[in-house]
C-alpha atoms as a PDB file:
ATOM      1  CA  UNK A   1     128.602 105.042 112.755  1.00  0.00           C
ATOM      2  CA  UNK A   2     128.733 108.870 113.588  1.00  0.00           C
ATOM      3  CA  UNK A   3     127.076 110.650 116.354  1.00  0.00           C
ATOM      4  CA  UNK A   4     123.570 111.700 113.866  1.00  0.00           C
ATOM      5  CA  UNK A   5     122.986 108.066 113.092  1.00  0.00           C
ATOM      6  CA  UNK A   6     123.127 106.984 117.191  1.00  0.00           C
ATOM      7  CA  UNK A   7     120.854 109.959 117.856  1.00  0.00           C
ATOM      8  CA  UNK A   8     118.688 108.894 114.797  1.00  0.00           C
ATOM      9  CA  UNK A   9     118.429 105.616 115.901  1.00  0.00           C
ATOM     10  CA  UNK A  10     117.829 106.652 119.223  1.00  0.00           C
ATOM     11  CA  UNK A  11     114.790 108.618 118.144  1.00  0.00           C
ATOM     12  CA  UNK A  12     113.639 105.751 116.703  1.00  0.00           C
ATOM     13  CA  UNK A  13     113.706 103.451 119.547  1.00  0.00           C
ATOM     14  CA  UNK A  14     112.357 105.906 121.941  1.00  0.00           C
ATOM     15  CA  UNK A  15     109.213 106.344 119.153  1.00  0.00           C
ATOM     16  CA  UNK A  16     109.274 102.522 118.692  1.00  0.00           C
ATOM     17  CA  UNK A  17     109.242 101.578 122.489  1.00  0.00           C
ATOM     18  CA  UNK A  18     107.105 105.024 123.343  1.00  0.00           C
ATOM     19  CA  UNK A  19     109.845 106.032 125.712  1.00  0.00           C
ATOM     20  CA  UNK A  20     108.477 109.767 126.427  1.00  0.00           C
ATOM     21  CA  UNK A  21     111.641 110.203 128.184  1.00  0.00           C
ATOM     22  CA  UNK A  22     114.364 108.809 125.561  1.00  0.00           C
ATOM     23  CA  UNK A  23     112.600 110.648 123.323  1.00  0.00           C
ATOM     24  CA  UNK A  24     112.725 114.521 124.665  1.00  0.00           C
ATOM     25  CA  UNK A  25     115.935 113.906 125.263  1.00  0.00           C
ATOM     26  CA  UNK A  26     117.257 113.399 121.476  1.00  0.00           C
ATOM     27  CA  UNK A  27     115.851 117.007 121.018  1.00  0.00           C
ATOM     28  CA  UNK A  28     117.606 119.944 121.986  1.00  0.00           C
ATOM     29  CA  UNK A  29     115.832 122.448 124.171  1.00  0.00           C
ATOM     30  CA  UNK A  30     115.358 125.023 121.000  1.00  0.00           C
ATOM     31  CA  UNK A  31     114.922 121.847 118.631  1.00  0.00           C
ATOM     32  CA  UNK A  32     112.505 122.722 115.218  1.00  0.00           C
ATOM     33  CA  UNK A  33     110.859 119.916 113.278  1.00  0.00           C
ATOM     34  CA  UNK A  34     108.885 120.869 110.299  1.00  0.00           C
ATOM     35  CA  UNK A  35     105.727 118.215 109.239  1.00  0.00           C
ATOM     36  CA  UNK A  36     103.211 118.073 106.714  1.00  0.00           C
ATOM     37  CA  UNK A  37     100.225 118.424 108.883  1.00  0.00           C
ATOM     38  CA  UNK A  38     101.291 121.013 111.699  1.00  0.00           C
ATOM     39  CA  UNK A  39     104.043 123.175 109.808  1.00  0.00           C
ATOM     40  CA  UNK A  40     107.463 124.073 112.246  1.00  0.00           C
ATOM     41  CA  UNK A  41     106.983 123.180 115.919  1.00  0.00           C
ATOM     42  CA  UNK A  42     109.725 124.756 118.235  1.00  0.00           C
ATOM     43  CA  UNK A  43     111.201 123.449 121.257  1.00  0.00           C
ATOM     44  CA  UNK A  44     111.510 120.334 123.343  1.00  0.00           C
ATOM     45  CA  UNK A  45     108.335 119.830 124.953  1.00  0.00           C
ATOM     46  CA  UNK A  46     105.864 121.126 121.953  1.00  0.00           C
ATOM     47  CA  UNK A  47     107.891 118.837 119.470  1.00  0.00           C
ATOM     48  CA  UNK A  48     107.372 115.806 122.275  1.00  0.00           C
ATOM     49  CA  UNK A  49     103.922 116.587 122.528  1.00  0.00           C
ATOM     50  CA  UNK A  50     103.308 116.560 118.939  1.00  0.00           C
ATOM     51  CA  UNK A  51     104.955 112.790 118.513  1.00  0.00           C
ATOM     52  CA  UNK A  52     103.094 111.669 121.904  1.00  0.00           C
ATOM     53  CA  UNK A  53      99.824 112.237 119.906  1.00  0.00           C
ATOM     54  CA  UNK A  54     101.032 109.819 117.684  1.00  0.00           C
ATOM     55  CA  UNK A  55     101.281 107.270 119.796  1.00  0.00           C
ATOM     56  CA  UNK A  56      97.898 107.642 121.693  1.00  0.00           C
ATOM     57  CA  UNK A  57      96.356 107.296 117.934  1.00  0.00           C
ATOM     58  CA  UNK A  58      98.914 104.192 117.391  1.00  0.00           C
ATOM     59  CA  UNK A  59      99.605 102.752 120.178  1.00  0.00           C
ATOM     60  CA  UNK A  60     101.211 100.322 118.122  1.00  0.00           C
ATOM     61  CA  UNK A  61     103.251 102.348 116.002  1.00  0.00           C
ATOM     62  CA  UNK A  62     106.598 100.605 114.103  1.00  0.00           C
ATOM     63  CA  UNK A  63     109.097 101.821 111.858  1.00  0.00           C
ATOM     64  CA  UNK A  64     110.473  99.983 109.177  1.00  0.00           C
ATOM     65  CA  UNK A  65     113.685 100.876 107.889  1.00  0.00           C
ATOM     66  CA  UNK A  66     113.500 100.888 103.826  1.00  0.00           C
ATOM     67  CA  UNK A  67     117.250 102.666 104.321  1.00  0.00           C
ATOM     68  CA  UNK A  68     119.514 104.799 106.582  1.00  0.00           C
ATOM     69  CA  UNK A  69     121.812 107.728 105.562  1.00  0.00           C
ATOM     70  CA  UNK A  70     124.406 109.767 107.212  1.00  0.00           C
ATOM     71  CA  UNK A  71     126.456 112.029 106.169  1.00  0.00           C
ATOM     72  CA  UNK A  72     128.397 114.712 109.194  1.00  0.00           C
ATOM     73  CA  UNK A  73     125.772 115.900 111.258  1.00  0.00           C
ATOM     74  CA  UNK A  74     122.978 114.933 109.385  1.00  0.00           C
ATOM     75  CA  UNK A  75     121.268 111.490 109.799  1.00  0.00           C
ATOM     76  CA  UNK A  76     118.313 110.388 107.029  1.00  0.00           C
ATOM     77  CA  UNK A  77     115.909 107.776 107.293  1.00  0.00           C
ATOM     78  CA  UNK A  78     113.386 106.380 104.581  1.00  0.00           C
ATOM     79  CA  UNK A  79     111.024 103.123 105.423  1.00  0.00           C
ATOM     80  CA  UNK A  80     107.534 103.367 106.267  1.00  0.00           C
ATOM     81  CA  UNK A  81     105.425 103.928 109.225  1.00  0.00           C
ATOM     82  CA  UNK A  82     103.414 100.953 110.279  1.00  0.00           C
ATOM     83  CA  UNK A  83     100.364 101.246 113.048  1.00  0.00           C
ATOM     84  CA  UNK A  84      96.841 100.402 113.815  1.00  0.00           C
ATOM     85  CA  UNK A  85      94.357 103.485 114.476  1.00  0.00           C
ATOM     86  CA  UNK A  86      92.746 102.301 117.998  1.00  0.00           C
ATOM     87  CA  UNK A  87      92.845 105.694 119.675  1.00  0.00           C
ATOM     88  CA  UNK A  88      91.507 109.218 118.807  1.00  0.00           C
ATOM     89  CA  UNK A  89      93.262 111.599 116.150  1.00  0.00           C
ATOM     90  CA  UNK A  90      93.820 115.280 117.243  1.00  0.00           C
ATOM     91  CA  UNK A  91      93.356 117.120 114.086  1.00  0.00           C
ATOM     92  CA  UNK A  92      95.504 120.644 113.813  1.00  0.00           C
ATOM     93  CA  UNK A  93      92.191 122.303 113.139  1.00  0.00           C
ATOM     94  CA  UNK A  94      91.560 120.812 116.891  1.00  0.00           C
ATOM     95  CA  UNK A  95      88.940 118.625 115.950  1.00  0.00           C
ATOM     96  CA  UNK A  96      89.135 114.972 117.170  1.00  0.00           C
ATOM     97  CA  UNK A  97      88.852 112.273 114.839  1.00  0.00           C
ATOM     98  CA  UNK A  98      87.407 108.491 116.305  1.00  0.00           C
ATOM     99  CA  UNK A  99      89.459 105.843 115.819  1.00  0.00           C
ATOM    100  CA  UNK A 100      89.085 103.895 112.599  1.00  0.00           C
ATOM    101  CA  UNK A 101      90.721 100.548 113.474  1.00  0.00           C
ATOM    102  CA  UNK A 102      92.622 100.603 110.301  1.00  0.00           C
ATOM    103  CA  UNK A 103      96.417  99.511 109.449  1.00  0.00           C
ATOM    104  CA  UNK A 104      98.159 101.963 108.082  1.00  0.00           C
ATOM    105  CA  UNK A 105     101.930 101.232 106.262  1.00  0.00           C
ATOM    106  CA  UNK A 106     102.643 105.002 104.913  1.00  0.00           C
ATOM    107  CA  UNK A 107     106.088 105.849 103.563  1.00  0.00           C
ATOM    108  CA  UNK A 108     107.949 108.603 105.266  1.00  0.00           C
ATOM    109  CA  UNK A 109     110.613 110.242 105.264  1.00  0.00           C
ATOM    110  CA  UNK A 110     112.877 111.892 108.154  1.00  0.00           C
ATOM    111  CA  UNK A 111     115.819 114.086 107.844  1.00  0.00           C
ATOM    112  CA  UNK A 112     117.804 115.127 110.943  1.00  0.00           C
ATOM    113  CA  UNK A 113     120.824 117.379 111.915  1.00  0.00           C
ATOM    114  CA  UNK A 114     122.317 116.783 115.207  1.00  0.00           C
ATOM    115  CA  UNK A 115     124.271 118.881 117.286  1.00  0.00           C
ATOM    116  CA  UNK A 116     125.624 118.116 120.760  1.00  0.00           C
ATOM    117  CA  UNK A 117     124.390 114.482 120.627  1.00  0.00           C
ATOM    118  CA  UNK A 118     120.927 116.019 120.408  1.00  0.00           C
ATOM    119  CA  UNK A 119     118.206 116.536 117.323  1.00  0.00           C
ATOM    120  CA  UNK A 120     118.263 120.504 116.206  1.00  0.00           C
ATOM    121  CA  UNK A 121     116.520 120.376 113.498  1.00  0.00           C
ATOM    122  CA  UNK A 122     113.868 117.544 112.144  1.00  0.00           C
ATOM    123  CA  UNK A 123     111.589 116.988 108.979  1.00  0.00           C
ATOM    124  CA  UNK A 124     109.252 114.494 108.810  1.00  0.00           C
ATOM    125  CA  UNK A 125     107.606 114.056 105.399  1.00  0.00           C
ATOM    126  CA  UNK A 126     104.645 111.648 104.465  1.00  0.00           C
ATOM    127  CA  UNK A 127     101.970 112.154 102.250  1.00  0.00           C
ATOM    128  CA  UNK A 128      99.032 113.317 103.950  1.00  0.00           C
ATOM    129  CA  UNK A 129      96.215 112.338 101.517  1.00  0.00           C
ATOM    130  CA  UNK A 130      97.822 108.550 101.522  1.00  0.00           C
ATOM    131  CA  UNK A 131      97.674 108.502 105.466  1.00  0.00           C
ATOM    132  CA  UNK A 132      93.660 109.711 105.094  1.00  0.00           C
ATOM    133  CA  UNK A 133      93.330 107.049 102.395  1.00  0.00           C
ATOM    134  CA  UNK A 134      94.524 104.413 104.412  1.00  0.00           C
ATOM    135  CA  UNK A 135      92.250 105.660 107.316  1.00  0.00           C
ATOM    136  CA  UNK A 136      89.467 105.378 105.329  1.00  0.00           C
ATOM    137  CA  UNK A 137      88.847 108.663 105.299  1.00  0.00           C
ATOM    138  CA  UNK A 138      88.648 109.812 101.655  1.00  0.00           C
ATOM    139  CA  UNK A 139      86.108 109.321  99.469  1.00  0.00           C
ATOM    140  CA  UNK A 140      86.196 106.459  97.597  1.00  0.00           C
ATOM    141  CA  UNK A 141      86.460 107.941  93.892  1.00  0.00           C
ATOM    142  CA  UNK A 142      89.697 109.631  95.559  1.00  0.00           C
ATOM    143  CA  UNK A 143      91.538 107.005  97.084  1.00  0.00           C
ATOM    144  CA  UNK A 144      91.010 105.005  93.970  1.00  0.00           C
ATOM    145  CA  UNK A 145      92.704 107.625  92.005  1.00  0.00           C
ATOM    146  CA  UNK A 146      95.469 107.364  94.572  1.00  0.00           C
ATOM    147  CA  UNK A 147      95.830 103.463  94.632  1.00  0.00           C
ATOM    148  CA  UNK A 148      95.896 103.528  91.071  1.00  0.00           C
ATOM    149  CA  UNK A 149      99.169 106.002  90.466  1.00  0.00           C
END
């Protein structure tokens, strides 16, 4: 195992455990993640305050490993996110959504390249309009179309 998969998997663990600490620290100070909601983030803090909002909507929040990759610097893992919504949303627009109390199990993907045993550069890609369908938050017409493709 290389030094992308241990800072991967580090990542992980700090997002599984929500270890605020672990978890600035596998991004470098100048780190950029690009996501489907929010667009690129930049630096250390704004990137750990992005993922912190994750876990005060899922306190619960899991990954499970579908399969890992690595390959030099760069570390890739596909699985799926698994969480309950028991805490408020912060929508990029600002608004707040309420908590639905729904499971979600949405597929993601992340792709990161490490440098210096840190995180320089992260995407995160799920589908947006599944995680709203799971949330209930679609109409139904639409996440039937969804379920059924």
């Amino acid at each position: 195992m290389g030094q992308a998969r241990e800072v991967m998997d580090r990542f992980t663990a700090a997002m599984d455990t929500q270890d605020r600490d672990m978890l600035a620290r596998s991004f470098a100070d100048e780190a950029v993640i690009s996501t489907p909601d929010e667009g690129e983030i930049n630096g250390r803090d704004k990137i750990t305050n992005y993922l912190f909002h994750f876990w005060e909507a899922f306190p619960d929040f899991k990954y499970e490993y579908t399969a890992k990759h690595e390959s030099g610097d760069v570390a890739i893992d596909e699985g799926y996110v698994v969480a309950t919504n028991t805490g408020p949303i912060r929508m990029p627009s600002g608004e707040t959504l309420q908590p639905t109390g729904k499971k979600i199990r949405l597929r993601s993907c992340d792709i990161a390249e490490v440098e210096g045993g840190q995180i320089k550069s992260h995407h995160f890609y799920f589908d947006q309009l599944e995680f709203m369908a799971q949330l209930g938050l679609l109409p139904e017409s639409m996440t039937q179309q969804l379920s059924s493709h």
